[in-house]
N, C-alpha and C. Protein backbone atom coordinates (compact mmCIF):
# COMPACT_ATOMS: atom_id res chain seq x y z
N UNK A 1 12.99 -113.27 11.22
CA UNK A 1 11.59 -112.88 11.32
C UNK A 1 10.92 -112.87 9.95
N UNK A 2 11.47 -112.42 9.43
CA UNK A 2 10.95 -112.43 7.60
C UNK A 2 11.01 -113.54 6.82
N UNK A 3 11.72 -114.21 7.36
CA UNK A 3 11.66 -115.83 6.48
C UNK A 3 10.27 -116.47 7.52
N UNK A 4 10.48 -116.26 9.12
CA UNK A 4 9.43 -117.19 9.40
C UNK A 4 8.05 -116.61 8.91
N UNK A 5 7.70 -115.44 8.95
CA UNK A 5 6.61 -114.74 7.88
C UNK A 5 6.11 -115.61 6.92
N UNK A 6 7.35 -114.87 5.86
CA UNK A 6 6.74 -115.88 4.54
C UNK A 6 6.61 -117.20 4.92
N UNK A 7 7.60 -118.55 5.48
CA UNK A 7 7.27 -119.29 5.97
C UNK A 7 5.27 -119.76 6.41
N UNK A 8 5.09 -118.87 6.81
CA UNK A 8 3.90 -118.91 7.62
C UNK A 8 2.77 -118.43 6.21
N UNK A 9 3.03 -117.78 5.55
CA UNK A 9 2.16 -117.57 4.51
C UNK A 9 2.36 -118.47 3.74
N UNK A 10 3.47 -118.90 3.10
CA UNK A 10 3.42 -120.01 2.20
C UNK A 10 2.67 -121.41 2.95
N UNK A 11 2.67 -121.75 3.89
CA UNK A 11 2.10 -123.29 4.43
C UNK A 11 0.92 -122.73 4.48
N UNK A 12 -0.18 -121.94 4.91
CA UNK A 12 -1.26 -121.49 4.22
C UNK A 12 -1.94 -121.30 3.40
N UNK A 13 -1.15 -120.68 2.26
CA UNK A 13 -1.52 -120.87 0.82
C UNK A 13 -1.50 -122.68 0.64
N UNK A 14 -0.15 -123.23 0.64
CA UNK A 14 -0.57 -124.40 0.07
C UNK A 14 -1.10 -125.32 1.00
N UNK A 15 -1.53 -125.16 2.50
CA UNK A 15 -2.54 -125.67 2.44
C UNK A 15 -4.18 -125.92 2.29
N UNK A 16 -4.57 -124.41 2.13
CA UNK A 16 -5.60 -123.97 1.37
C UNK A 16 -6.12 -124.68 -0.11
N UNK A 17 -4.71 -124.18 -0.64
CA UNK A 17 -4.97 -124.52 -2.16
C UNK A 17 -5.21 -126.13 -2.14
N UNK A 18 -4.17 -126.88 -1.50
CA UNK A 18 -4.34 -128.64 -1.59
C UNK A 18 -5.41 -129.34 -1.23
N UNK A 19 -6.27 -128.67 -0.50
CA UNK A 19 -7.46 -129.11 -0.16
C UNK A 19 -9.10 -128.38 -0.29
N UNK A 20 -8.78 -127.43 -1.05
CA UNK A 20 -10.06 -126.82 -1.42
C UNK A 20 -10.75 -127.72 -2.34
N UNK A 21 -10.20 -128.45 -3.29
CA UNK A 21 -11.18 -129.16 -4.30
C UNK A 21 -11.56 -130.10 -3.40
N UNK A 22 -11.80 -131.03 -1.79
CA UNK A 22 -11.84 -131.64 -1.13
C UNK A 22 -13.01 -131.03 -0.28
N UNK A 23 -12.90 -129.55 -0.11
CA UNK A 23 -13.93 -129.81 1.03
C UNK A 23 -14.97 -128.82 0.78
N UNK A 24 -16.37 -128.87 0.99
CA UNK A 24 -17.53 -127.73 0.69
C UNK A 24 -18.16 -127.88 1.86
N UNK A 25 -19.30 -127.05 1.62
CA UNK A 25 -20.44 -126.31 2.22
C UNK A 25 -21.75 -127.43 2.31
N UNK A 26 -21.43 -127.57 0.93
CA UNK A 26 -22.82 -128.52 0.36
C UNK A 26 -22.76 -130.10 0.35
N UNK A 27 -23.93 -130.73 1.11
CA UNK A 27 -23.75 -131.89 1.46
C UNK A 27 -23.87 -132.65 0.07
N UNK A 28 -24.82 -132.00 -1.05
CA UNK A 28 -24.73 -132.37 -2.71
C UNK A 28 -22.96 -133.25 -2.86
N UNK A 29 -21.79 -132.20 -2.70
CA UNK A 29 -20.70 -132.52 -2.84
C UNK A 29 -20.07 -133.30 -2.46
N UNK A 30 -20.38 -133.47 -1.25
CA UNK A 30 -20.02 -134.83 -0.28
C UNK A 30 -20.15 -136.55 -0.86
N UNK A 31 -18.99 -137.23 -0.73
CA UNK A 31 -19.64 -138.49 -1.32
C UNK A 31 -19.99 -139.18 -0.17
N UNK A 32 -21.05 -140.26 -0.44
CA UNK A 32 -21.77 -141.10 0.29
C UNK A 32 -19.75 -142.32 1.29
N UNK A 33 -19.58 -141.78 2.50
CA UNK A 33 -18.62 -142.63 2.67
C UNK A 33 -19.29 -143.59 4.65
N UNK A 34 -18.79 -144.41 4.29
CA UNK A 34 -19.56 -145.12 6.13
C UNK A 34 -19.06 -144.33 7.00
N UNK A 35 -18.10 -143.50 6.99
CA UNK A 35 -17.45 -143.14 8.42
C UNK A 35 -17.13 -141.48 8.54
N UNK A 36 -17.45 -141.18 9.35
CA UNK A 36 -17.13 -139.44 9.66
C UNK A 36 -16.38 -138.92 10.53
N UNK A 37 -15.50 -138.47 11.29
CA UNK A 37 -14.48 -137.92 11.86
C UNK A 37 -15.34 -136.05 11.81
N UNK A 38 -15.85 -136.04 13.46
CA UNK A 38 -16.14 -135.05 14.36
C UNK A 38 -15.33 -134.58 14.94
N UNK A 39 -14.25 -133.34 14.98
CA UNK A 39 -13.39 -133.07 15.42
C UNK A 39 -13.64 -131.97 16.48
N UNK A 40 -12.87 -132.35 17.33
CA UNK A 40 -13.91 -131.57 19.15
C UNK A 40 -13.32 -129.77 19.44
N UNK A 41 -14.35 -130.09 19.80
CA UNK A 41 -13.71 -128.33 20.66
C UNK A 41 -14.96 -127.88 21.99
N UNK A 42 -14.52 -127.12 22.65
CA UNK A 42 -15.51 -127.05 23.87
C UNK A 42 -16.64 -127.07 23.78
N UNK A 43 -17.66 -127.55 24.65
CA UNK A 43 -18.51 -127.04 24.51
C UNK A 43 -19.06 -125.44 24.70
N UNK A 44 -18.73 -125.01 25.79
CA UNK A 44 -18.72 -123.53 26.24
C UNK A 44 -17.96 -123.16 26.55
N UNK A 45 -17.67 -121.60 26.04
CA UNK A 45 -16.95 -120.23 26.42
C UNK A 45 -16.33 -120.43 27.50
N UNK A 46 -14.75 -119.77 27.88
CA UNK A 46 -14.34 -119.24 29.37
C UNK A 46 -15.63 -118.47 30.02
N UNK A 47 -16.46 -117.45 29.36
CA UNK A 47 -17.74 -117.05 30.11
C UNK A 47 -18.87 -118.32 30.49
N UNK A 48 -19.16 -119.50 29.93
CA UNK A 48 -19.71 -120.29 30.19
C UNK A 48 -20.89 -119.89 29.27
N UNK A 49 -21.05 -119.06 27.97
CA UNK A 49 -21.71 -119.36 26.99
C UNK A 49 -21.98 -120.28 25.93
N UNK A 50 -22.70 -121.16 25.84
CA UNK A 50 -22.47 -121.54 24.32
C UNK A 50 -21.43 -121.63 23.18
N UNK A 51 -20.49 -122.66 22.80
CA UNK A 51 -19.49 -122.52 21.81
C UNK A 51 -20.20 -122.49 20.52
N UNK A 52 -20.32 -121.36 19.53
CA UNK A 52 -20.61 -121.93 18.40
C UNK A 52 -20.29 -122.48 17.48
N UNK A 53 -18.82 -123.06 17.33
CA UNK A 53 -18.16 -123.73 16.89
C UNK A 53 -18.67 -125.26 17.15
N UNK A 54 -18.65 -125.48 18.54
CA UNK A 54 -19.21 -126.72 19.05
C UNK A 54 -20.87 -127.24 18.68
N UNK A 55 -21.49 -126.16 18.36
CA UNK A 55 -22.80 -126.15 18.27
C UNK A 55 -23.06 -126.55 16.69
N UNK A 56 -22.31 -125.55 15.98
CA UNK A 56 -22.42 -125.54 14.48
C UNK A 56 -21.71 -127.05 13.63
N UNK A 57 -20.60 -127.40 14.59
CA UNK A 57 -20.33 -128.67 14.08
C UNK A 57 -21.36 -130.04 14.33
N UNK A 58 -22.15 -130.01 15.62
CA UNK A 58 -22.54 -131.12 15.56
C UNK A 58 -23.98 -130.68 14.81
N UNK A 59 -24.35 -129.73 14.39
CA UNK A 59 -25.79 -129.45 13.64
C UNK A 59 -24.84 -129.89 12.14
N UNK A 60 -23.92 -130.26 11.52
CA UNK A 60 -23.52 -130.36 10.84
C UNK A 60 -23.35 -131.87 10.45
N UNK A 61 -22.98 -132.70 11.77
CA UNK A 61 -22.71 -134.14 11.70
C UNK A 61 -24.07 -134.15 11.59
N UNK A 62 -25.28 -134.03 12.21
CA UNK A 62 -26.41 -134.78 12.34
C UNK A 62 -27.62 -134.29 11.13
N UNK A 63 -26.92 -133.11 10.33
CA UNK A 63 -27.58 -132.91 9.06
C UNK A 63 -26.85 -134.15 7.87
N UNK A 64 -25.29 -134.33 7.86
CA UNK A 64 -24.45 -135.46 7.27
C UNK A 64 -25.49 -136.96 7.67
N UNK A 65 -25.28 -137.02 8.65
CA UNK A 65 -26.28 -138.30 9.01
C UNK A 65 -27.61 -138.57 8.83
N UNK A 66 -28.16 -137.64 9.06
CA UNK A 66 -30.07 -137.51 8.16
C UNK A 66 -29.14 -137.34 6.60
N UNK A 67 -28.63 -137.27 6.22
CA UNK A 67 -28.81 -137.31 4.44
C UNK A 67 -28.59 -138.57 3.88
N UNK A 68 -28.05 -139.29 5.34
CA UNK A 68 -27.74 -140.94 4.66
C UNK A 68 -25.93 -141.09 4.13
N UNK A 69 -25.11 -140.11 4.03
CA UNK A 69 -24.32 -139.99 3.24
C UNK A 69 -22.86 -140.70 4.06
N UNK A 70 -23.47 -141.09 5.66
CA UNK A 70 -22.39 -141.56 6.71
C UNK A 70 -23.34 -142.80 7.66
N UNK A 71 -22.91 -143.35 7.90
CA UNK A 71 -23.28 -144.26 8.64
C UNK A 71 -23.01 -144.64 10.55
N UNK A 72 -21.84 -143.75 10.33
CA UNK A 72 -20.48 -143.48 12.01
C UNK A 72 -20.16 -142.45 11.61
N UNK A 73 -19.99 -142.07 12.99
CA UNK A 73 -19.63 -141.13 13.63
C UNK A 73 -17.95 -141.23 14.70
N UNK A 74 -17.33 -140.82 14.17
CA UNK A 74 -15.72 -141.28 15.56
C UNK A 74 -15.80 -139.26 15.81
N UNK A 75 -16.21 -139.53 17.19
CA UNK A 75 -16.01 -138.34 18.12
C UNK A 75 -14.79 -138.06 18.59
N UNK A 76 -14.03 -137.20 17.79
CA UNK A 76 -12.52 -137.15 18.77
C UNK A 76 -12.23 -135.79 18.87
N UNK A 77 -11.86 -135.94 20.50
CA UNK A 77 -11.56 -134.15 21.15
C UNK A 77 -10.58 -134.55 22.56
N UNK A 78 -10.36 -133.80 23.00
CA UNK A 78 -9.60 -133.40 24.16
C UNK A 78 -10.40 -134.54 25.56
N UNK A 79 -9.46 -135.24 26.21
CA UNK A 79 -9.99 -135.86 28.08
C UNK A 79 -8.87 -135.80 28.39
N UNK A 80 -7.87 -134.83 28.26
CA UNK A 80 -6.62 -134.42 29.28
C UNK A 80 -7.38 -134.22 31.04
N UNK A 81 -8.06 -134.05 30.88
CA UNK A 81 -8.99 -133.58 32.53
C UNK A 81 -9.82 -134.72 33.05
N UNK A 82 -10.19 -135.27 34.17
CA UNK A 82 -11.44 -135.30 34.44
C UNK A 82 -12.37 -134.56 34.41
N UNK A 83 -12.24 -133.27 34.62
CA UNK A 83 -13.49 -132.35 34.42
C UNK A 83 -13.90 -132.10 32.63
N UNK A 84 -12.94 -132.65 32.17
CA UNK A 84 -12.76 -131.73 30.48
C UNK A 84 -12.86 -133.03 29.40
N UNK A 85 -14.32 -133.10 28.79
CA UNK A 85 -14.22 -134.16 28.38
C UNK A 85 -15.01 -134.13 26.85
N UNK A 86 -14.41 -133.44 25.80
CA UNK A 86 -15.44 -133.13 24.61
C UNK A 86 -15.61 -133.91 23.78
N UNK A 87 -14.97 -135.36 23.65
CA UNK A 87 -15.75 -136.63 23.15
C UNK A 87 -17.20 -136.94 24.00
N UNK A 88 -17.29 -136.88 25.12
CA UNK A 88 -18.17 -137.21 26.01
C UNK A 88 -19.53 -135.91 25.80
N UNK A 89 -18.88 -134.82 25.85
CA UNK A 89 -19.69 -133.58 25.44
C UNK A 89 -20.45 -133.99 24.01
N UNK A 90 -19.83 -134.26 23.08
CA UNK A 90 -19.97 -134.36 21.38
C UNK A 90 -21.07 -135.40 21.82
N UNK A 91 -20.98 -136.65 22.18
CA UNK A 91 -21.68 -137.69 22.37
C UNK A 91 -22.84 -137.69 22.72
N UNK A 92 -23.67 -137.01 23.88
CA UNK A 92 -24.53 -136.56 24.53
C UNK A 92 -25.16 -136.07 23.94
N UNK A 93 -24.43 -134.75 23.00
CA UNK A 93 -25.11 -134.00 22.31
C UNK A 93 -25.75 -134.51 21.08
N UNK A 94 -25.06 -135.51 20.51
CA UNK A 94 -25.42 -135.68 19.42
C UNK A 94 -26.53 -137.07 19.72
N UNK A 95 -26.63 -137.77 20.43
CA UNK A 95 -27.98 -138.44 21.06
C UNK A 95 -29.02 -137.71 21.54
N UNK A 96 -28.81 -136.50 22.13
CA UNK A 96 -30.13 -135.70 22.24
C UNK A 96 -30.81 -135.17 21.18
N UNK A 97 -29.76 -135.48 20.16
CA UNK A 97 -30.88 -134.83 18.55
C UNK A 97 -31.28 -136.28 17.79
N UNK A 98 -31.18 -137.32 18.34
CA UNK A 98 -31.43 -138.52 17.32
C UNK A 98 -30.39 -139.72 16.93
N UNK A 99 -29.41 -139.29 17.32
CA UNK A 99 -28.14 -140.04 17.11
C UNK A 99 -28.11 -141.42 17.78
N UNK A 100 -28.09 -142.37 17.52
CA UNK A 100 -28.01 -143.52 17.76
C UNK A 100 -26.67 -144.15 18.70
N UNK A 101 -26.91 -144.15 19.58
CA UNK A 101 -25.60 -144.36 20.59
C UNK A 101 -24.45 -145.62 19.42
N UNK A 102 -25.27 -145.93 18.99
CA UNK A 102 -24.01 -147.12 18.38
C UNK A 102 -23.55 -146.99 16.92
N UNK A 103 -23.86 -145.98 16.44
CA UNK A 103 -23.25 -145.22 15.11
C UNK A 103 -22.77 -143.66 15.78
N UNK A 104 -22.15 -143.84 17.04
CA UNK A 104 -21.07 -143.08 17.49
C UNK A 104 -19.99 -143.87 18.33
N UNK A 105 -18.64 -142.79 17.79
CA UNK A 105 -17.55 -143.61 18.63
C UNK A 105 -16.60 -143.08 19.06
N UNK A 106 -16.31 -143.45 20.39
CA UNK A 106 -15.59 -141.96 20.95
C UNK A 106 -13.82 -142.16 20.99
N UNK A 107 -12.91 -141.05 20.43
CA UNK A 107 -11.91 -141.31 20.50
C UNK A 107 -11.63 -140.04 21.59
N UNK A 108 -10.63 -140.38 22.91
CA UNK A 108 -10.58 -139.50 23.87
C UNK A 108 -8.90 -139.27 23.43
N UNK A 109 -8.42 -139.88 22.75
CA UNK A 109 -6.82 -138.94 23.19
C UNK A 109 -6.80 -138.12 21.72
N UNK A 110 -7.81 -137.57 20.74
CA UNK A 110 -7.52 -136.46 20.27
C UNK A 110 -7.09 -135.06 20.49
N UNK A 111 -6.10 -135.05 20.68
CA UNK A 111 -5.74 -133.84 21.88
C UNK A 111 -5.39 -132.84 20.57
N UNK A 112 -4.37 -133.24 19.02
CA UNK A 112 -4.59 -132.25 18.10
C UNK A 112 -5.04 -132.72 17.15
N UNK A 113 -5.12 -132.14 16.01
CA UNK A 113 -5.81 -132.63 14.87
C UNK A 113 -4.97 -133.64 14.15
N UNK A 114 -3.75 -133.61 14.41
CA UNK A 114 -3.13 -134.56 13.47
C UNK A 114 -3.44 -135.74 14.52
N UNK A 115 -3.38 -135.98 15.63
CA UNK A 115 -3.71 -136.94 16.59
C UNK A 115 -5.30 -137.72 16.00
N UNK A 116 -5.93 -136.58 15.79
CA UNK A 116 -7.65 -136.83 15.32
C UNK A 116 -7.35 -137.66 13.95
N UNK A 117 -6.75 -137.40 12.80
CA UNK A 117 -6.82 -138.02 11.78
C UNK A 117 -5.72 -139.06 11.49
N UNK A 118 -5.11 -139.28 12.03
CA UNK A 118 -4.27 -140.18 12.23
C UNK A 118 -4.60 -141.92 13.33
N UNK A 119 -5.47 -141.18 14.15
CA UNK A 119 -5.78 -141.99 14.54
C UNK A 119 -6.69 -142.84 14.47
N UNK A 120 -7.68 -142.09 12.93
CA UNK A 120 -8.89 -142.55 12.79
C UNK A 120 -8.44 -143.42 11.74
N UNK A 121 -7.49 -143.37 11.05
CA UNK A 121 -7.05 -144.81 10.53
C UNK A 121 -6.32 -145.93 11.07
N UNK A 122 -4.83 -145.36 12.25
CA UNK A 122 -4.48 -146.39 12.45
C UNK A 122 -5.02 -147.06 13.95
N UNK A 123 -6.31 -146.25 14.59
CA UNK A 123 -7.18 -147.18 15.75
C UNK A 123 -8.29 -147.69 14.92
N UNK A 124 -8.59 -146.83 14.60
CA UNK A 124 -10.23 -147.22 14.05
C UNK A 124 -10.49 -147.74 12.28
N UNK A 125 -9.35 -148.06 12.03
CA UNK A 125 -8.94 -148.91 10.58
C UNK A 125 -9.85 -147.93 9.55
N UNK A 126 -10.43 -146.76 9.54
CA UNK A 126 -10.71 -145.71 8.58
C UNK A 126 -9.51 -145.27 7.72
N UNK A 127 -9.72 -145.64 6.08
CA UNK A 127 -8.58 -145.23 5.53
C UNK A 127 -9.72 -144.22 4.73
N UNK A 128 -10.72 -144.07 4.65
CA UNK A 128 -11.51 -143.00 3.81
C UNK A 128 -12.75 -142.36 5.17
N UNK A 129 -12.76 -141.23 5.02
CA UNK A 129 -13.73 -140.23 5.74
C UNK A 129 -13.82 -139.08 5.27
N UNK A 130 -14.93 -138.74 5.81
CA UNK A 130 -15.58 -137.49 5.97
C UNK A 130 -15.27 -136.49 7.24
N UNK A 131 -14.42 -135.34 7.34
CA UNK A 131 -13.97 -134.83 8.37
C UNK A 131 -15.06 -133.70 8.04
N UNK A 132 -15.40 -133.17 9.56
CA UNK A 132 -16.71 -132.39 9.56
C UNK A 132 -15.87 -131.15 11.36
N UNK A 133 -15.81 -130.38 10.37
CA UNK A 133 -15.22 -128.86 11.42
C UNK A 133 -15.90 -127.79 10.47
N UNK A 134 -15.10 -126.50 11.04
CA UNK A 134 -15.30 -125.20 10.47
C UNK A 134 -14.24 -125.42 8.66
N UNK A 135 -14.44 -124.79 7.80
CA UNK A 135 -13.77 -124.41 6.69
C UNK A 135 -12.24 -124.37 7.14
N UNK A 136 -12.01 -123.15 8.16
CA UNK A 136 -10.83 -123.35 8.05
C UNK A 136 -9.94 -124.07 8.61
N UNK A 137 -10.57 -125.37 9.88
CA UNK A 137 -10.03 -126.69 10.13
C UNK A 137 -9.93 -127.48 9.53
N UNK A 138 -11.28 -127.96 8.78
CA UNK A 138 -11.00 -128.50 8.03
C UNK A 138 -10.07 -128.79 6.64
N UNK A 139 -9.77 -127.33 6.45
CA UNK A 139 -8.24 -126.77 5.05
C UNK A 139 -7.39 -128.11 6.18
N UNK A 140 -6.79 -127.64 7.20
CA UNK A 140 -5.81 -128.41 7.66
C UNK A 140 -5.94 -129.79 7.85
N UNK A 141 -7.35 -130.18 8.17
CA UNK A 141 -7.36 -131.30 8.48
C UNK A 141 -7.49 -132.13 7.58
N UNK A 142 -7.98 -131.90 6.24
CA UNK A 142 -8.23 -132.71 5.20
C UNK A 142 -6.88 -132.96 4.44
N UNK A 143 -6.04 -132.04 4.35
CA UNK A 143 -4.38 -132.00 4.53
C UNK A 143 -3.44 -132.67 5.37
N UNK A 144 -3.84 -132.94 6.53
CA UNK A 144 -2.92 -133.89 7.53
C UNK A 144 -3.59 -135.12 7.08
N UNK A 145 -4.92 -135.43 6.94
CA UNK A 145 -5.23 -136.78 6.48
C UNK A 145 -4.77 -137.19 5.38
N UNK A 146 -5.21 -136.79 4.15
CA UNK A 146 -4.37 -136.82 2.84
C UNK A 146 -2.74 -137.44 3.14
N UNK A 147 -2.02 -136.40 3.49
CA UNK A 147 -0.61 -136.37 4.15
C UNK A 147 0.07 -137.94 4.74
N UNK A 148 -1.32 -138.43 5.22
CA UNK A 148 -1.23 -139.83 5.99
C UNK A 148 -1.88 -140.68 5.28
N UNK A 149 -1.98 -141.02 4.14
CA UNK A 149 -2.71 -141.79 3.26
C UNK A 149 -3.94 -142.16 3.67
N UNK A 150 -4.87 -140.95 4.42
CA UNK A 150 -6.08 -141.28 4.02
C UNK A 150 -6.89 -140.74 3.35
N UNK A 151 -7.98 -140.94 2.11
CA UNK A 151 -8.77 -140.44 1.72
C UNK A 151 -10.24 -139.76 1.99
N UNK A 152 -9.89 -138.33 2.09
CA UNK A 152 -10.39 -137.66 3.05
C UNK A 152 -11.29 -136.49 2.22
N UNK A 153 -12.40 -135.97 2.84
CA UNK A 153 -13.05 -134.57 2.15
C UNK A 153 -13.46 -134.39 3.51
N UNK A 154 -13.75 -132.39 3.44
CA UNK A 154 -14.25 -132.19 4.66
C UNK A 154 -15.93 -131.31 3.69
N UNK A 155 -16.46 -131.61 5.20
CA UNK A 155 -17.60 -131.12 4.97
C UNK A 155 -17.76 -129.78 6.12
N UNK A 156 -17.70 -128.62 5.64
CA UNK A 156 -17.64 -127.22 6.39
C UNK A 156 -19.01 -127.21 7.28
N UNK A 157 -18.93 -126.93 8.67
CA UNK A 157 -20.00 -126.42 9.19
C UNK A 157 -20.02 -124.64 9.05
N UNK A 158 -21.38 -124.33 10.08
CA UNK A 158 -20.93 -123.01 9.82
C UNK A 158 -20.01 -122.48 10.48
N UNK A 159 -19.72 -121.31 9.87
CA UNK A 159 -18.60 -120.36 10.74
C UNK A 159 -19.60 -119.51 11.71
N UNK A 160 -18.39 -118.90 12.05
CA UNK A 160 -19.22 -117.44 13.50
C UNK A 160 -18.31 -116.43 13.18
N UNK A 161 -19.68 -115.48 13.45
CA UNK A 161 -19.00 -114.15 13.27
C UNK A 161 -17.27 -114.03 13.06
N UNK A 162 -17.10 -112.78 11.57
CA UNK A 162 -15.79 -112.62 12.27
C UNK A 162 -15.01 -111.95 13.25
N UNK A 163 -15.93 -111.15 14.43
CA UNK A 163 -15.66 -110.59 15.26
C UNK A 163 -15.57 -111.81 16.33
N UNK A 164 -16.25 -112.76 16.76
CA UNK A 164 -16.25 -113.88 17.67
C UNK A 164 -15.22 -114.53 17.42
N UNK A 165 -14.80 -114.76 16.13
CA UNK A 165 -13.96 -116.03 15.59
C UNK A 165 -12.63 -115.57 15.05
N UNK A 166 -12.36 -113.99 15.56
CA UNK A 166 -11.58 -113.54 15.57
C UNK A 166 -9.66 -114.48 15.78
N UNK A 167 -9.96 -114.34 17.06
CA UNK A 167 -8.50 -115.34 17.58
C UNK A 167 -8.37 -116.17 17.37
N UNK A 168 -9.58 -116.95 17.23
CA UNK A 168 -9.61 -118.40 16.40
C UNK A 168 -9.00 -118.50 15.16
N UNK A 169 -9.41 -117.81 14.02
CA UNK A 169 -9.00 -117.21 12.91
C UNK A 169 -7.16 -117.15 12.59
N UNK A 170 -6.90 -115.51 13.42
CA UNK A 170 -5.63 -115.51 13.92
C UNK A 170 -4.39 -116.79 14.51
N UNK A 171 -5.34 -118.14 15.27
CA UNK A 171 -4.38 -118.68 15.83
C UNK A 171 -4.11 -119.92 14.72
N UNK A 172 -5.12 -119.96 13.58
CA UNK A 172 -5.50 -120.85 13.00
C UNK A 172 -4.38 -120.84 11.80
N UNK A 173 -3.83 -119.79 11.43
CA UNK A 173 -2.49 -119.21 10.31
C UNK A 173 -1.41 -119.77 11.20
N UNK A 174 -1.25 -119.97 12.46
CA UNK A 174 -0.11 -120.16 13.12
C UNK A 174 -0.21 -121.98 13.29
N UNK A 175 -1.50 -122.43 13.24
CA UNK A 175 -1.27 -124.19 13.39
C UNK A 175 -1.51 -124.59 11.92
N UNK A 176 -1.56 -124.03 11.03
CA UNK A 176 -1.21 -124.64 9.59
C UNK A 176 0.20 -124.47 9.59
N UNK A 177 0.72 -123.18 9.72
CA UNK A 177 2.37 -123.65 9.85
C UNK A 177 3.00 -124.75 10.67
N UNK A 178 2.54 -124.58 11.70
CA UNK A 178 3.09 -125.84 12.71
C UNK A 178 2.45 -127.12 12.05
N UNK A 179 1.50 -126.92 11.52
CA UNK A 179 1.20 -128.59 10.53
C UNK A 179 2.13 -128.94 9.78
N UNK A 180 2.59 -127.72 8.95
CA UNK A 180 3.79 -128.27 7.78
C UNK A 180 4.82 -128.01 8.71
N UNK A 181 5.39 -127.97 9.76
CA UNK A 181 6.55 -127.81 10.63
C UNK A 181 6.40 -129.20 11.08
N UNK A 182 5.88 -129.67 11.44
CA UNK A 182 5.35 -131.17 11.92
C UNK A 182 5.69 -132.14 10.94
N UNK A 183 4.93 -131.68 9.40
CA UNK A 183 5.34 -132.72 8.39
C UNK A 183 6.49 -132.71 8.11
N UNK A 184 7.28 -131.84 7.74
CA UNK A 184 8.64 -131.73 7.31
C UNK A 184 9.64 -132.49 8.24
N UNK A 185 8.93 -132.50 9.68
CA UNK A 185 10.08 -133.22 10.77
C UNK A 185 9.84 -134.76 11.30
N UNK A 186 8.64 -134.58 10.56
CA UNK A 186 8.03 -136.11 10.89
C UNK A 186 7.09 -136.40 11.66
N UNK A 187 6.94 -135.23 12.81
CA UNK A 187 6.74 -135.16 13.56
C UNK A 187 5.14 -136.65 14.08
N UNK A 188 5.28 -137.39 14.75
CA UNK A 188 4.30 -138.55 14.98
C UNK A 188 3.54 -138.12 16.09
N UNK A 189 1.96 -138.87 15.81
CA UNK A 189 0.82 -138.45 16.75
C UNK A 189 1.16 -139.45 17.90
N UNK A 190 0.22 -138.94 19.07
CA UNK A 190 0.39 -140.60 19.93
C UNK A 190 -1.02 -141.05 19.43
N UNK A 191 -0.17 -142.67 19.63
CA UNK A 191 -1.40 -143.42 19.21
C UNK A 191 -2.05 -143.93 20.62
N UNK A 192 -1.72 -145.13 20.70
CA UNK A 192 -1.65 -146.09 21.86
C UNK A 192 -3.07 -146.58 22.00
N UNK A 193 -3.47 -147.46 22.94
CA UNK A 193 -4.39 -147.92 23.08
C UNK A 193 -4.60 -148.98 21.94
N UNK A 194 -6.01 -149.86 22.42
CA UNK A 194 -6.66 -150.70 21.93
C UNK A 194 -6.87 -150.62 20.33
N UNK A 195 -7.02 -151.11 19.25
CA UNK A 195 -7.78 -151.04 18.15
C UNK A 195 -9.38 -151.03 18.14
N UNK A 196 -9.96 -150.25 17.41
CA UNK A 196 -11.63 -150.21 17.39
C UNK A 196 -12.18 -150.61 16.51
N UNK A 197 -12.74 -151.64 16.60
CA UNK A 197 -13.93 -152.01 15.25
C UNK A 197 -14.80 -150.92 14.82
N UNK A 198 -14.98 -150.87 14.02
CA UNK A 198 -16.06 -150.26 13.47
C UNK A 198 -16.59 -150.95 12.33
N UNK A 199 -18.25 -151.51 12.20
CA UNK A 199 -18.72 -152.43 11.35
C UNK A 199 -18.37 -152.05 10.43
């Protein structure tokens, strides 16, 4: 129990530390790259409220995209369901604010994050992006990309409360460990499917 502890604190720290000079707040920081990696999560609550996670990320892609600094968009989230479909969710949403159906692109078997950045190089031939989540997804995700030789920065949306974002928070110390539990074993995303152009 005490080794998996520290265990669990140490893959935190260093993945924190390995990717903080990588990812900000401020779109200033961001370099101008063609391609962005939207990483999914519900749209709404088990109550059927509003996700603000979901909300705050795509006010995030479509502030990245009015600055000029991206050109695409690769939407990748969860279609384990027919009913459950948050590439399709992301998509919609982000055309109802201006988004151009064809500087978005939907990847449906992102089921985890290493699946999401992994696949945005070897489907969608992205070896450099812009990954756009919360701060503390993005720590991991700009880390599993890196990890996979791609050159990666994240750009933080906002957070939510830390009373809301509570468990999120909490479950979020437990999948950075399982990230470096993954790397250490090798552990491989599924890929499969077609290859995607992207101009």
């Amino acid at each position: 129990m005490v080794a998996g502890i520290i265990f669990i604190a140490w893959a935190n720290y260093s993945i924190k530390k390995n990717s903080e000079a990588y990812i900000s707040y401020n779109i200033a920081d961001i370099p101008e790259t063609k391609t962005a990696l939207l990483l999914g999560t519900s749209k709404n609550l088990n109550s059927g409220l509003p996700n603000a996670y979901f909300y705050n990320r795509i006010q995030a892609a479509i502030d990245l995209y009015r600055s000029g600094k991206i050109k695409y968009i690769i939407v990748s989230g969860d279609n384990s369901t027919k009913d459950y479909n948050e590439p399709e969710d992301m998509l919609l949403t982000l055309m109802k604010y201006g988004i151009p159906q064809d500087s978005i692109f939907l990847d449906h078997a992102g089921f985890r994050t290493l699946d999401s950045v992994v696949r945005a190089k070897e489907v969608f031939g992205q070896i450099r992006l812009i990954i756009i989540s919360q701060k503390f997804h993005n720590e991991r995700a700009v880390f599993l990309a890196k990890e996979n030789g791609i050159d990666a920065f994240g750009y933080n949306a906002k957070d939510v409360s830390k009373y809301a974002g509570f468990k999120t928070n909490v479950r979020e110390y437990l999948a950075k460990a399982k990230a470096y539990y993954d790397l250490l074993l090798g552990v491989e995303p599924k890929l499969g499917g077609d290859k995607i152009l992207i101009p």
